[in-house]
Protein backbone atom coordinates (compact mmCIF):
# COMPACT_ATOMS: atom_id res chain seq x y z
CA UNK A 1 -73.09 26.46 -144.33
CA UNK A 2 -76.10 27.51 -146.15
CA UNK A 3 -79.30 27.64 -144.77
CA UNK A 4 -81.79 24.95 -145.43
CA UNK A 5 -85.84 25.49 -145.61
CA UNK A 6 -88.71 22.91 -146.23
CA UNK A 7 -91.73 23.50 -147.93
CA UNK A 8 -94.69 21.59 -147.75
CA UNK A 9 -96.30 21.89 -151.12
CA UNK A 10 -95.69 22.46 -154.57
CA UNK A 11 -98.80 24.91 -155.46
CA UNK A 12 -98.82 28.49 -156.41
CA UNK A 13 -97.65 29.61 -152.85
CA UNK A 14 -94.96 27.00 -152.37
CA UNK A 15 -93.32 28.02 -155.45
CA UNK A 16 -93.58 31.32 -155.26
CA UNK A 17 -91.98 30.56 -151.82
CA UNK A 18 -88.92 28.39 -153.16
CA UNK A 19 -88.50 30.41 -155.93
CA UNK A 20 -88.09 33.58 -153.44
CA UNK A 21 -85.80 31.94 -151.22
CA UNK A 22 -83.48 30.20 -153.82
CA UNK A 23 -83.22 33.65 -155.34
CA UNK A 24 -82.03 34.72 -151.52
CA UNK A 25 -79.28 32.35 -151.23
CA UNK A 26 -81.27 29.91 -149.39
CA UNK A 27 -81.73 26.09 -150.15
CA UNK A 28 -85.06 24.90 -150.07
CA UNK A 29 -86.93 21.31 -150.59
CA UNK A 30 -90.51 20.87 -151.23
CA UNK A 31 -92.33 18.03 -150.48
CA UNK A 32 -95.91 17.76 -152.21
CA UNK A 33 -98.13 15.04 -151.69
CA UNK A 34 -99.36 14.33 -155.27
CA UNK A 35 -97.49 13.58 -158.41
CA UNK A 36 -97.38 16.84 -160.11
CA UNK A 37 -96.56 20.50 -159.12
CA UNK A 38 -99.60 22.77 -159.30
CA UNK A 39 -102.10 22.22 -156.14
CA UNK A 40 -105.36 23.54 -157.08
CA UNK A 41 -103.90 25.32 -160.21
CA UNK A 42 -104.13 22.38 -162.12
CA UNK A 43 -105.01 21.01 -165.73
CA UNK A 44 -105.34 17.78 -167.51
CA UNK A 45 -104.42 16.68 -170.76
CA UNK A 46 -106.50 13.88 -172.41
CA UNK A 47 -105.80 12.12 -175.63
CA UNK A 48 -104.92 15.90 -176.77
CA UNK A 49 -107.35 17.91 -175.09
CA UNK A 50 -106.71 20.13 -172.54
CA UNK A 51 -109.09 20.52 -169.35
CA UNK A 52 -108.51 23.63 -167.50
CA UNK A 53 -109.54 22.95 -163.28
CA UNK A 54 -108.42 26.59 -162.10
CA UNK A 55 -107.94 29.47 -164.20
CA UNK A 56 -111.40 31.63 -164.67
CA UNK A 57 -110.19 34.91 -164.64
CA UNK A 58 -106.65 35.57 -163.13
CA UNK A 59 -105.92 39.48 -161.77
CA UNK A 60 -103.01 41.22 -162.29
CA UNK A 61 -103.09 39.91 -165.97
CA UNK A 62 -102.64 43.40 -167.46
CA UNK A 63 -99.10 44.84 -167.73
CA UNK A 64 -97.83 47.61 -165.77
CA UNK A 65 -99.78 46.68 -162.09
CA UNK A 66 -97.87 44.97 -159.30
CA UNK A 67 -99.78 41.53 -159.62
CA UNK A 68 -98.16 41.48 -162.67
CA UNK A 69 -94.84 42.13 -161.96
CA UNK A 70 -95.58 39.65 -159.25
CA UNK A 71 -96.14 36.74 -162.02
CA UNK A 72 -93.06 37.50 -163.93
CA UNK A 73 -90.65 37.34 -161.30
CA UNK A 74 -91.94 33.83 -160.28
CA UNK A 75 -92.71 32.59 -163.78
CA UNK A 76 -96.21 32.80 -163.77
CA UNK A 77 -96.31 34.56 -167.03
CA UNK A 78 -94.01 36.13 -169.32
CA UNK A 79 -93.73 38.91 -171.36
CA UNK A 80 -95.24 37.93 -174.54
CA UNK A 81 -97.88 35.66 -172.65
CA UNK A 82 -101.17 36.02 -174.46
CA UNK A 83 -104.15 37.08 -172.72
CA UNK A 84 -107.82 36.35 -173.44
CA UNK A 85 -110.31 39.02 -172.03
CA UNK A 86 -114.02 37.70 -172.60
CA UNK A 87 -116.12 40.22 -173.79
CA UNK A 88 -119.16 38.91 -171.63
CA UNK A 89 -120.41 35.88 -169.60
CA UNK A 90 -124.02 34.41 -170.12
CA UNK A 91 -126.57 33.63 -167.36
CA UNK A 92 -130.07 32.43 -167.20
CA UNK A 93 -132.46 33.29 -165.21
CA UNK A 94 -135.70 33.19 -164.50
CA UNK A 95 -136.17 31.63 -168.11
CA UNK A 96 -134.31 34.86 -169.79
CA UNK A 97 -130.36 33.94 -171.03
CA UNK A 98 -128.86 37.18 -170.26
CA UNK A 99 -126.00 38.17 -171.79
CA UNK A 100 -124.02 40.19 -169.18
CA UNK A 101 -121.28 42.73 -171.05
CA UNK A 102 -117.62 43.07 -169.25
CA UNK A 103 -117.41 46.51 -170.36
CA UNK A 104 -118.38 49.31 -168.02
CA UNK A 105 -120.48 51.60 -169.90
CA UNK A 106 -121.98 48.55 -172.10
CA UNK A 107 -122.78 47.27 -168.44
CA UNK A 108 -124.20 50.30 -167.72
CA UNK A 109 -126.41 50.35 -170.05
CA UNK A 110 -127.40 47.27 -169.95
CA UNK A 111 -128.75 47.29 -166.53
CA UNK A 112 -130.57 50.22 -167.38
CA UNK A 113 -132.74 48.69 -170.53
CA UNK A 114 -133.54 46.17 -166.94
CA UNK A 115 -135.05 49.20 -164.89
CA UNK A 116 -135.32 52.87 -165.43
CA UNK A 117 -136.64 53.20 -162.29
CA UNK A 118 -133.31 52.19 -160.65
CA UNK A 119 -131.09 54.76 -162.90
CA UNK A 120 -129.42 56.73 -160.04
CA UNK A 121 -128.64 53.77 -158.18
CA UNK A 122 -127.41 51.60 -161.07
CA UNK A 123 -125.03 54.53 -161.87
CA UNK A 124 -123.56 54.69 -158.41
CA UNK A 125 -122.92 51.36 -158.47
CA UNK A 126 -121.25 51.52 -161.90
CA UNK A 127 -119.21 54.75 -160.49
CA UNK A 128 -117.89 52.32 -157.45
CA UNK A 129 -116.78 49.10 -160.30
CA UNK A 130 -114.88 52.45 -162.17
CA UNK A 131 -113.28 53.09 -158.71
CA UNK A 132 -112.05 49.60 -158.74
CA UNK A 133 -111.45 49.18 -162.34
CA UNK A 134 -108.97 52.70 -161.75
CA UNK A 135 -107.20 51.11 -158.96
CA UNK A 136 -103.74 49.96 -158.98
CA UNK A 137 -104.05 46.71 -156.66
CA UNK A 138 -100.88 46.12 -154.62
CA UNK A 139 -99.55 42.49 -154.40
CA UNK A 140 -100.59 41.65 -151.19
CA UNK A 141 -99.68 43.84 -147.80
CA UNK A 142 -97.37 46.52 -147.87
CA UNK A 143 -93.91 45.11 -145.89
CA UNK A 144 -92.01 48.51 -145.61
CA UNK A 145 -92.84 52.19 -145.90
CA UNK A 146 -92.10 53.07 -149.16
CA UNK A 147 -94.52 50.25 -150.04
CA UNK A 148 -97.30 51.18 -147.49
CA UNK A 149 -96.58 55.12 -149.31
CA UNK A 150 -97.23 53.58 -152.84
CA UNK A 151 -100.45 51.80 -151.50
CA UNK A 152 -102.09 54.68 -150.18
CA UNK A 153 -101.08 57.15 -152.87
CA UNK A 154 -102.17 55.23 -155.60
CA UNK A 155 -104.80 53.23 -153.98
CA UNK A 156 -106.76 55.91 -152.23
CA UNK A 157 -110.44 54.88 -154.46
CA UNK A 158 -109.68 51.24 -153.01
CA UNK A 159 -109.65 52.17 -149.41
CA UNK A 160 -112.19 54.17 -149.78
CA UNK A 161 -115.03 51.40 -151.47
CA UNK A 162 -113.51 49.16 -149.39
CA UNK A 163 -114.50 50.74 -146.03
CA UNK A 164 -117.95 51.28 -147.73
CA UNK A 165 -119.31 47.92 -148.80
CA UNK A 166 -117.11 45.52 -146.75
CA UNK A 167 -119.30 44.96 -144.47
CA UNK A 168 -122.29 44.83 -146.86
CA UNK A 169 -123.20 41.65 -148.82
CA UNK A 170 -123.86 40.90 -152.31
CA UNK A 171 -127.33 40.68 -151.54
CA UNK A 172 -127.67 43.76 -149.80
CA UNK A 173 -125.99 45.94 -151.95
CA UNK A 174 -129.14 44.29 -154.54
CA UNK A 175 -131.81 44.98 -152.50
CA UNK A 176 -131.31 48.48 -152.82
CA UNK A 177 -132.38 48.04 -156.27
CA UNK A 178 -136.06 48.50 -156.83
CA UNK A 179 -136.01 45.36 -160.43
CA UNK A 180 -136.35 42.06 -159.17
CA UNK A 181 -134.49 41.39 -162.52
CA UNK A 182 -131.60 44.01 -161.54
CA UNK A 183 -131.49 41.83 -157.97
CA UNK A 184 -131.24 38.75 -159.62
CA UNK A 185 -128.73 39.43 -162.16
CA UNK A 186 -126.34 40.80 -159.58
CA UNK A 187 -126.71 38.02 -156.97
CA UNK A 188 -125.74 35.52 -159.61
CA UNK A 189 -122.69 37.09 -160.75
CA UNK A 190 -121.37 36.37 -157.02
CA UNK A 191 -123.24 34.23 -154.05
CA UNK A 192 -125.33 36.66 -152.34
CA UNK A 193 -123.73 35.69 -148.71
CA UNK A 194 -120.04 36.98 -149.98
CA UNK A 195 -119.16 40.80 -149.14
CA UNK A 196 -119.47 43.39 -151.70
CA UNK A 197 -115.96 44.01 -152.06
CA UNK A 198 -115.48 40.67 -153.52
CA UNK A 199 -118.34 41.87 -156.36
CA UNK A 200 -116.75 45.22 -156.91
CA UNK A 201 -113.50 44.03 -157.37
CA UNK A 202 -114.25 40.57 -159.75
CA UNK A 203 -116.36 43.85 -162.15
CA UNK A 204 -113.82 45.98 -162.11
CA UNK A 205 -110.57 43.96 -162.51
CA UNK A 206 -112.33 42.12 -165.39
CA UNK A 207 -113.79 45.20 -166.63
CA UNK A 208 -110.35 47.07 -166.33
CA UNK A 209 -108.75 44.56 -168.71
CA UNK A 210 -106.99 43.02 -165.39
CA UNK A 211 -108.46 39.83 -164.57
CA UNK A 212 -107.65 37.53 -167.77
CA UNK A 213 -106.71 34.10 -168.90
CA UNK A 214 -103.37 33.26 -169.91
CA UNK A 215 -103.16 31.41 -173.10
CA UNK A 216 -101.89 27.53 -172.24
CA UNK A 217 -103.92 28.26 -169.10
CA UNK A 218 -102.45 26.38 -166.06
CA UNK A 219 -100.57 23.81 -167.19
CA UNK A 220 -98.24 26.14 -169.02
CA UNK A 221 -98.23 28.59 -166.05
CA UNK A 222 -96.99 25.60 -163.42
CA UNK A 223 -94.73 24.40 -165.91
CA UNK A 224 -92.98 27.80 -166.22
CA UNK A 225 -93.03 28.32 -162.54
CA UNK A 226 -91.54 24.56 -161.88
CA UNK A 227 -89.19 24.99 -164.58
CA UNK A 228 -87.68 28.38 -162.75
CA UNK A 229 -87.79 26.82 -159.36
CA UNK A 230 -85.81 23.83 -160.47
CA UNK A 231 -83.53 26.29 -162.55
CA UNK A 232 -82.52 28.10 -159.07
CA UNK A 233 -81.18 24.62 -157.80
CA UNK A 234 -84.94 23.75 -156.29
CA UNK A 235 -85.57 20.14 -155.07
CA UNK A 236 -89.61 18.75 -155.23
CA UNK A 237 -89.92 15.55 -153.80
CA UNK A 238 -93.68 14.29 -155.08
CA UNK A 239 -95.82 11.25 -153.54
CA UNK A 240 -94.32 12.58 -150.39
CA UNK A 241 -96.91 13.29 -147.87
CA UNK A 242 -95.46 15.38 -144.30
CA UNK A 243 -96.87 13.26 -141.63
CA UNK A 244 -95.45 15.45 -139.24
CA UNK A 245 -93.98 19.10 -138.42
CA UNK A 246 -91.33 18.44 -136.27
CA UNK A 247 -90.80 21.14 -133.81
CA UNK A 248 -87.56 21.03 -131.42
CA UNK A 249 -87.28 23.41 -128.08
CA UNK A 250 -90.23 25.91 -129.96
CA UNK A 251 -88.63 25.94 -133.55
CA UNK A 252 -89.38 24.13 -136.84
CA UNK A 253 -86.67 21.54 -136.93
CA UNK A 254 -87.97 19.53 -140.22
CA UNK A 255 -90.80 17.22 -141.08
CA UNK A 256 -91.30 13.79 -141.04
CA UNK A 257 -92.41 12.05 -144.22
CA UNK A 258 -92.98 8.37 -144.68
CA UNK A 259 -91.90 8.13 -141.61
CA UNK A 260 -88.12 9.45 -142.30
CA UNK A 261 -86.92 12.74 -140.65
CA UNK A 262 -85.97 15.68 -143.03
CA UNK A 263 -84.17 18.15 -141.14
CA UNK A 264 -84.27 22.17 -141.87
CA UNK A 265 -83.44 25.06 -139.88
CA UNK A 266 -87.32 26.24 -141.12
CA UNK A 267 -90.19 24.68 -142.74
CA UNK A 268 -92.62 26.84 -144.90
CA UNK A 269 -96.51 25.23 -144.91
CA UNK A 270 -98.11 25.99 -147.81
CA UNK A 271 -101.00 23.47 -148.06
CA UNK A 272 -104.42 22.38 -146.49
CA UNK A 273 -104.69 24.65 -142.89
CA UNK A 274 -106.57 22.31 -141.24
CA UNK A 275 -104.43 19.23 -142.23
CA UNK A 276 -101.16 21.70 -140.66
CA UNK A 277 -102.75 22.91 -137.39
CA UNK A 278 -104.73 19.64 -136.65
CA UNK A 279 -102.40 16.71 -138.26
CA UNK A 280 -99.02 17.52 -138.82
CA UNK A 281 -98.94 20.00 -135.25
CA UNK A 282 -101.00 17.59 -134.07
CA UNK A 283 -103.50 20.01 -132.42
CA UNK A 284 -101.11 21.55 -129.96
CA UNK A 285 -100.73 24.52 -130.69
CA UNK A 286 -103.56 27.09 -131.54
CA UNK A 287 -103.48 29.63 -133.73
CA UNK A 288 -106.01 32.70 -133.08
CA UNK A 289 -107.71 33.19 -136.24
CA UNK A 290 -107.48 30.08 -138.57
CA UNK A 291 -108.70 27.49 -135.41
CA UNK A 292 -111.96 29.89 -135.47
CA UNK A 293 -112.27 30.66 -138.95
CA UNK A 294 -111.79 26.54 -139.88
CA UNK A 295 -114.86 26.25 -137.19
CA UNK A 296 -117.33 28.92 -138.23
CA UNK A 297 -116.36 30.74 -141.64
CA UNK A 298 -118.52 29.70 -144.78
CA UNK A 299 -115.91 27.79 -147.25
CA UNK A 300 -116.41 27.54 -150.75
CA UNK A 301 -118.70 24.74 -151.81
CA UNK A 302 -117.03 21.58 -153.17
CA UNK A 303 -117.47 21.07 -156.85
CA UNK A 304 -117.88 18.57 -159.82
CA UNK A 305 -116.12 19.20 -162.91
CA UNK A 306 -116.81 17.15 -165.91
CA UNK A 307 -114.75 17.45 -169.07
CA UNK A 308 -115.59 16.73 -173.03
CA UNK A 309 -113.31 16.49 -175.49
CA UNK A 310 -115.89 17.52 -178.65
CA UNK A 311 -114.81 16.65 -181.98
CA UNK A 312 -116.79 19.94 -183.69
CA UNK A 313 -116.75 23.47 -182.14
CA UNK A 314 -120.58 24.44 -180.85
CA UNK A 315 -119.89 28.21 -180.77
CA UNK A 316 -120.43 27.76 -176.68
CA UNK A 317 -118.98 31.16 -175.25
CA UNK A 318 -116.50 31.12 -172.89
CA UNK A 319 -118.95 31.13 -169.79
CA UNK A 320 -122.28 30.17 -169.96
CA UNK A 321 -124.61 28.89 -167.16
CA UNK A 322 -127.76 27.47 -167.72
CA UNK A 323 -131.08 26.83 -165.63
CA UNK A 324 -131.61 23.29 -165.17
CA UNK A 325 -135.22 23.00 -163.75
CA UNK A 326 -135.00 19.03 -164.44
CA UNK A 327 -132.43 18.53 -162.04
CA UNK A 328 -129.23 17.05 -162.08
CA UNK A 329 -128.49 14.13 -159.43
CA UNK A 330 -125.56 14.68 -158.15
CA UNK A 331 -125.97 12.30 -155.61
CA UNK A 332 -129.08 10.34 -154.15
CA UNK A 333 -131.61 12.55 -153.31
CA UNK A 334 -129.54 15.71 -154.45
CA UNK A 335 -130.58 17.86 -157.02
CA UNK A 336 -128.42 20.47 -158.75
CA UNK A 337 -130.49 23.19 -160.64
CA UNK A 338 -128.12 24.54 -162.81
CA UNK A 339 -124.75 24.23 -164.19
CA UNK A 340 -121.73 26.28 -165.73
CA UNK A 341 -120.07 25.57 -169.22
CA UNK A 342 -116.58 26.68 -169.83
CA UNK A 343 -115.77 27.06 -173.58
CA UNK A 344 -111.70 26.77 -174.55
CA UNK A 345 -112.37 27.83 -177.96
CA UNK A 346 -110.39 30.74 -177.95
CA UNK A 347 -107.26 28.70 -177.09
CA UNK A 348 -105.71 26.42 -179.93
CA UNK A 349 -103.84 24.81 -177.88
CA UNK A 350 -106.75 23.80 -175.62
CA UNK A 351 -108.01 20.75 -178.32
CA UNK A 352 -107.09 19.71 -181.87
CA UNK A 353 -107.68 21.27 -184.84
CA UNK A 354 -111.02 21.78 -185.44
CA UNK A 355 -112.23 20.42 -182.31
CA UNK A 356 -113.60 21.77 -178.91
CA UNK A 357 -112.27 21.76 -174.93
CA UNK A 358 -115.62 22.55 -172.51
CA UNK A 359 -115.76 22.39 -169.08
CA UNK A 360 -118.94 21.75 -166.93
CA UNK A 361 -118.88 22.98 -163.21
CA UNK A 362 -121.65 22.02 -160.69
CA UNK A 363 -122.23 21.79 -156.77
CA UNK A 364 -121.84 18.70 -155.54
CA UNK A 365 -121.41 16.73 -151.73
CA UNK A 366 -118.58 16.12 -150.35
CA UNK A 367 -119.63 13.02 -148.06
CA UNK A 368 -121.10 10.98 -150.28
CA UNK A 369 -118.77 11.11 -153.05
CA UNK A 370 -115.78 10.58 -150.54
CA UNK A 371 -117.58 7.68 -148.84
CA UNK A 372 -118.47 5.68 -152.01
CA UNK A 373 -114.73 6.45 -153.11
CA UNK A 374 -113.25 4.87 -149.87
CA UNK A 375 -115.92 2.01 -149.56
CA UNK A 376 -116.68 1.27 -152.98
CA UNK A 377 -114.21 2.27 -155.82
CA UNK A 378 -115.91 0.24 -158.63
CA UNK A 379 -119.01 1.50 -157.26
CA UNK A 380 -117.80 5.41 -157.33
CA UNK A 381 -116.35 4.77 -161.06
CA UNK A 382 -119.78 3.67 -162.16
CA UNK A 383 -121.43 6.75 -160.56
CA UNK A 384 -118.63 8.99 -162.35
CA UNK A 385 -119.79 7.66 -165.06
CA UNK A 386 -123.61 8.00 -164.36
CA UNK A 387 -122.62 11.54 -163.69
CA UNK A 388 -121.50 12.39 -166.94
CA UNK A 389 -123.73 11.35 -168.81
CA UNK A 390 -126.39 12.48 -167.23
CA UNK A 391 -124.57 15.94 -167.35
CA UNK A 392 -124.27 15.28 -171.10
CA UNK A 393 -127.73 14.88 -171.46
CA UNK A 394 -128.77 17.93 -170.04
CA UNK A 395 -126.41 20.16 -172.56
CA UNK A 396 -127.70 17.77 -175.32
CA UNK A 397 -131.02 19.15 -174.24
CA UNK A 398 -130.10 22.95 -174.99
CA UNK A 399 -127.00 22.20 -177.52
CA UNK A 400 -128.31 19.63 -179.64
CA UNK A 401 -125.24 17.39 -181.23
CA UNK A 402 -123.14 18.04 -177.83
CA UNK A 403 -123.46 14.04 -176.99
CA UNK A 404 -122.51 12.73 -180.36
CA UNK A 405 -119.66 15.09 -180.85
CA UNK A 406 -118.10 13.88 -177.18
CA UNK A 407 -114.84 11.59 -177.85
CA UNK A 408 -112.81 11.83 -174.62
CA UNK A 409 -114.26 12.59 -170.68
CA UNK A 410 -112.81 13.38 -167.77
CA UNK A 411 -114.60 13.18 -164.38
CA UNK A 412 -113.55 15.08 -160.93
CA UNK A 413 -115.56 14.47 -158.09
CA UNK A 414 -115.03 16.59 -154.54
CA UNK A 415 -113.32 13.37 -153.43
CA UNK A 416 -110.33 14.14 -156.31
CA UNK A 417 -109.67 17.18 -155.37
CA UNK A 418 -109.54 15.86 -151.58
CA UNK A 419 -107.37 13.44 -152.66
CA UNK A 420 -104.84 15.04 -154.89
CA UNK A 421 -104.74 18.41 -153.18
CA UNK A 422 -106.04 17.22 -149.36
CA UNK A 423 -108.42 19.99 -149.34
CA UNK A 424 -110.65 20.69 -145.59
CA UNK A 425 -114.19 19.87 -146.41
CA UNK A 426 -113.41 20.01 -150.18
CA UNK A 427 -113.07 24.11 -150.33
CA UNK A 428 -111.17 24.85 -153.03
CA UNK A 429 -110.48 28.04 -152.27
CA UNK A 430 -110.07 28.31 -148.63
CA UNK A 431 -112.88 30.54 -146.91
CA UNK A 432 -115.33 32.46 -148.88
CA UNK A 433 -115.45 36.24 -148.85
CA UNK A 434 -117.92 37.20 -146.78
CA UNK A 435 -118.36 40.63 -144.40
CA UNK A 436 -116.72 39.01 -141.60
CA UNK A 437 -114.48 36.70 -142.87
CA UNK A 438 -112.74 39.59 -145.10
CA UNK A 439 -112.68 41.88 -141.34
CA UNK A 440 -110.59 38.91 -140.11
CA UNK A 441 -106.52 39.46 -140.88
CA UNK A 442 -104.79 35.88 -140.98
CA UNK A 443 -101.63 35.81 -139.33
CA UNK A 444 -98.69 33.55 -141.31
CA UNK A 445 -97.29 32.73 -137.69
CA UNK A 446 -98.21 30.23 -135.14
CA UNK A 447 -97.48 31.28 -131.35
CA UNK A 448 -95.32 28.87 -129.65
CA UNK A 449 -93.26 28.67 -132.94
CA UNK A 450 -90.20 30.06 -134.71
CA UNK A 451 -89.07 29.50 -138.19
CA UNK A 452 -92.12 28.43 -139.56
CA UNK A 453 -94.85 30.20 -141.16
CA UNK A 454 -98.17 29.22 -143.40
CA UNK A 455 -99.27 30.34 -146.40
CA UNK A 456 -101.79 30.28 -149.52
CA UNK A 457 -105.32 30.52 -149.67
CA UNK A 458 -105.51 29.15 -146.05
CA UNK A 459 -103.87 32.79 -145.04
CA UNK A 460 -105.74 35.18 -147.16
CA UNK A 461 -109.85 35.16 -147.28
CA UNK A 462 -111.47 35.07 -150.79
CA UNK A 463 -108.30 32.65 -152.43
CA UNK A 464 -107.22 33.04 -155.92
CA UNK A 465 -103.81 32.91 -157.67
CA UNK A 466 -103.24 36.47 -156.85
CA UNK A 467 -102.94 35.80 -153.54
CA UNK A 468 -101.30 32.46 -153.13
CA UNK A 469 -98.39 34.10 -155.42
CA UNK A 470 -98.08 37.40 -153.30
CA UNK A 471 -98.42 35.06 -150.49
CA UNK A 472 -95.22 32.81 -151.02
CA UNK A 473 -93.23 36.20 -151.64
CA UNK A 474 -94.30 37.61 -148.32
CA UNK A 475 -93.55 33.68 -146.42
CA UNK A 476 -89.59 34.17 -148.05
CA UNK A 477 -89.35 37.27 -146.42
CA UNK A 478 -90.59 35.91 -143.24
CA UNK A 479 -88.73 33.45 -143.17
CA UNK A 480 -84.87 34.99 -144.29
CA UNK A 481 -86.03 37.20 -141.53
CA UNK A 482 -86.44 34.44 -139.23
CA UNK A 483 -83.18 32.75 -140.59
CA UNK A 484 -80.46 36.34 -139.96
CA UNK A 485 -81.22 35.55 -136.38
């Protein structure tokens, strides 16, 4: 009889995971608690506009690097998938709108017209984002020798930066700049608290032509992933939230959902960490590094992302983020001081002829949002509302015609991400890359377990599609391990 294995969600890592096991000969059923496959890597289509919520820049877009490979076997993009490479990203600051070139030696240069004083340091640090953009990243750790061989033969610059700026932070790998204007342009492109290693490598995978967006964004990329899964004889139950991991003399036996037993001889977790260790293991049984990390790591700060449909194209590029000394209130008493636009421009199929997809991405709490939701829900559709307008407003101010030209809006709050995707304290991308968090390896097991494993962002520090991919491949080999027992 073949061999039966439940997942528990139907993002990037619990495909990947299905999709790796089906192709093994083993039968799999995933159980996701929203309506759609996709987690975090979502989209939404309004009255013919299409609102990107994941994809900024993707690595392992360009051919010939294992990332890549990675994508294709699952799906995740095809052969004669598009990709869009923005030439630059725009920030203000300070009052100046810089425009920031994703090019090295344009890069270069342009953070010398900042400071000539800083010239030898600004070209070390440029020398360090060519290490990166040179390096062939490996999809995820090596599982066998010839793999770990490949890694260290073609990864040697990687290893290398890495051991010199992981423990260093944005900010201190800024200080050593003498500009105030050099500090502040490089502790914007990252948060100054995350390690240096995460700054290197978002410079030089973008830089390298390696950190894209796939045309049709992430609604075509789940589709094509879905589509494979269910092609390999794949089963996705949605609406169907796992109440319960049901484990039987120390093994994964099933799950319960709505209250009905699913058996399996192993269940695969790839979902919310917090919701698995505390909820559906009910607390009993304690796993060494996420039940600290979920405690004490930073976590990426919820967000509000409010979508216009535009009838008329503004020329906005594809990221731009302005100052907003005004304020906006994103809740009572909370003041947000600038915001991101995301342009779609580049993508036909992202709006109508002729028309324009934009994106704007700000901080905003948690608590209150999920509060008024719960308590309130005509309440928390008025303040949606309020929200979006006033974030309207405030692009009117530096894009004048921006208000008249909106036809269709779309508003997610921290709460709608909590509620579609059941994130822990709204993160949507697990724990932030700081110093210590990256020093910290996740282990997929639990102790006191057997045929079960976790994985996603949960498992791997820093997030991203990269990883929640390379993460479901490594959870099917886990598991057919477990399973030959």
């Amino acid at each position: 009889m073949k061999k039966k294995v439940i997942i528990i969600g139907a993002g990037l890592a619990g495909l990947s995971t299905g999709i790796y096991l089906q192709q093994s000969g083993i039968d799999t059923e995933i159980f996701e608690l929203s309506g759609w496959a996709g987690g975090m890597c979502s989209a939404w289509v309004r009255n013919g506009y299409r609102f990107d919520g994941c994809i900024h820049w993707m690595v392992g877009t360009k051919p010939g690097n294992d990332y890549n490979r990675l994508y294709r076997e699952v799906g995740a993009l095809e052969e004669n998938t598009v990709i869009y490479n923005s030439d630059s990203i725009f920030l203000e600051l300070s009052g100046t709108m810089y425009e920031i070139p994703m090019e090295i030696s344009k890069f270069r240069a342009f953070l010398h017209t900042l400071s000539e004083e800083d010239g030898e340091k600004i070209d070390a640090l440029c020398d360090d984002i060519t290490v990166m953009i040179r390096t062939k990243m490996p999809a995820g750790a090596p599982s066998n020798l010839s793999e770990l061989l490949g890694f260290v033969r073609h990864s040697r610059g990687f290893i290398k930066l890495a051991r010199k700026h992981i423990g260093r932070t944005v900010r201190e790998v800024a200080q050593t700049m003498e500009s105030p204007s050099v500090r502040e342009v490089l502790t914007s492109l990252l948060p100054p608290d995350f390690s240096a290693v995460a700054l290197f490598m978002m410079l030089g995978t973008r830089m390298g032509g390696n950190a894209g967006y796939p045309m049709g964004g992430a609604l075509e990329m789940i589709r094509r992933m879905e589509a494979k899964y269910r092609g390999l004889g794949g089963k996705i139950n949605f609406h169907a939230r796992v109440e319960e991991i049901v484990i039987e003399n120390g093994r994964a036996a099933g799950v319960r959902s709505k209250g009905t037993f699913y058996p399996a001889d192993a269940v695969v977790a790839a979902c919310d960490a917090h919701d698995t260790l505390q909820n559906m293991l009910g607390g009993n049984y304690e796993h060494p590094q996420l039940n600290k990390l979920l405690k004490t790591a930073t976590l990426f700060d919820p967000l509000a992302v409010i979508s216009f449909g535009l009838t008329k194209k503004f020329g906005i590029p594809y990221s731009k983020t302005y100052e907003c000394p005004e304020g906006i209130a994103v809740a009572p008493g909370v003041l947000q001081h600038s915001f991101s636009i995301r342009s779609f421009d580049f993508d036909p199929s992202a709006a109508p002829d002729g028309c324009s997809s934009v994106m704007v991405m700000t901080g905003a709490p948690l608590d209150y949002w999920q509060k008024l939701r719960s308590e309130d829900p005509e309440e928390y559709a008025k303040q949606k509302q309020k929200l979006a307008a006033t974030i309207a407003e405030a692009v009117e101010r530096r894009i004048p015609g921006f208000k008249e030209a909106v036809c269709v809006v779309d508003i997610a709050t921290p709460a709608t991400y909590v509620r579609l995707a059941n994130l822990y304290r709204g993160s949507f991308e697990g724990f932030a890359p700081t110093p210590a968090a990256l020093k910290t390896t996740i282990k997929k097991r639990v102790p006191g377990i057997r045929n079960f494993c976790m994985c996603g962002q949960w498992t791997t520090t820093g997030g991203g599609i990269c990883s929640a991919v390379s993460d479901g491949r490594r959870a099917a080999k886990l598991i057919t391990k477990d399973l030959k027992r």
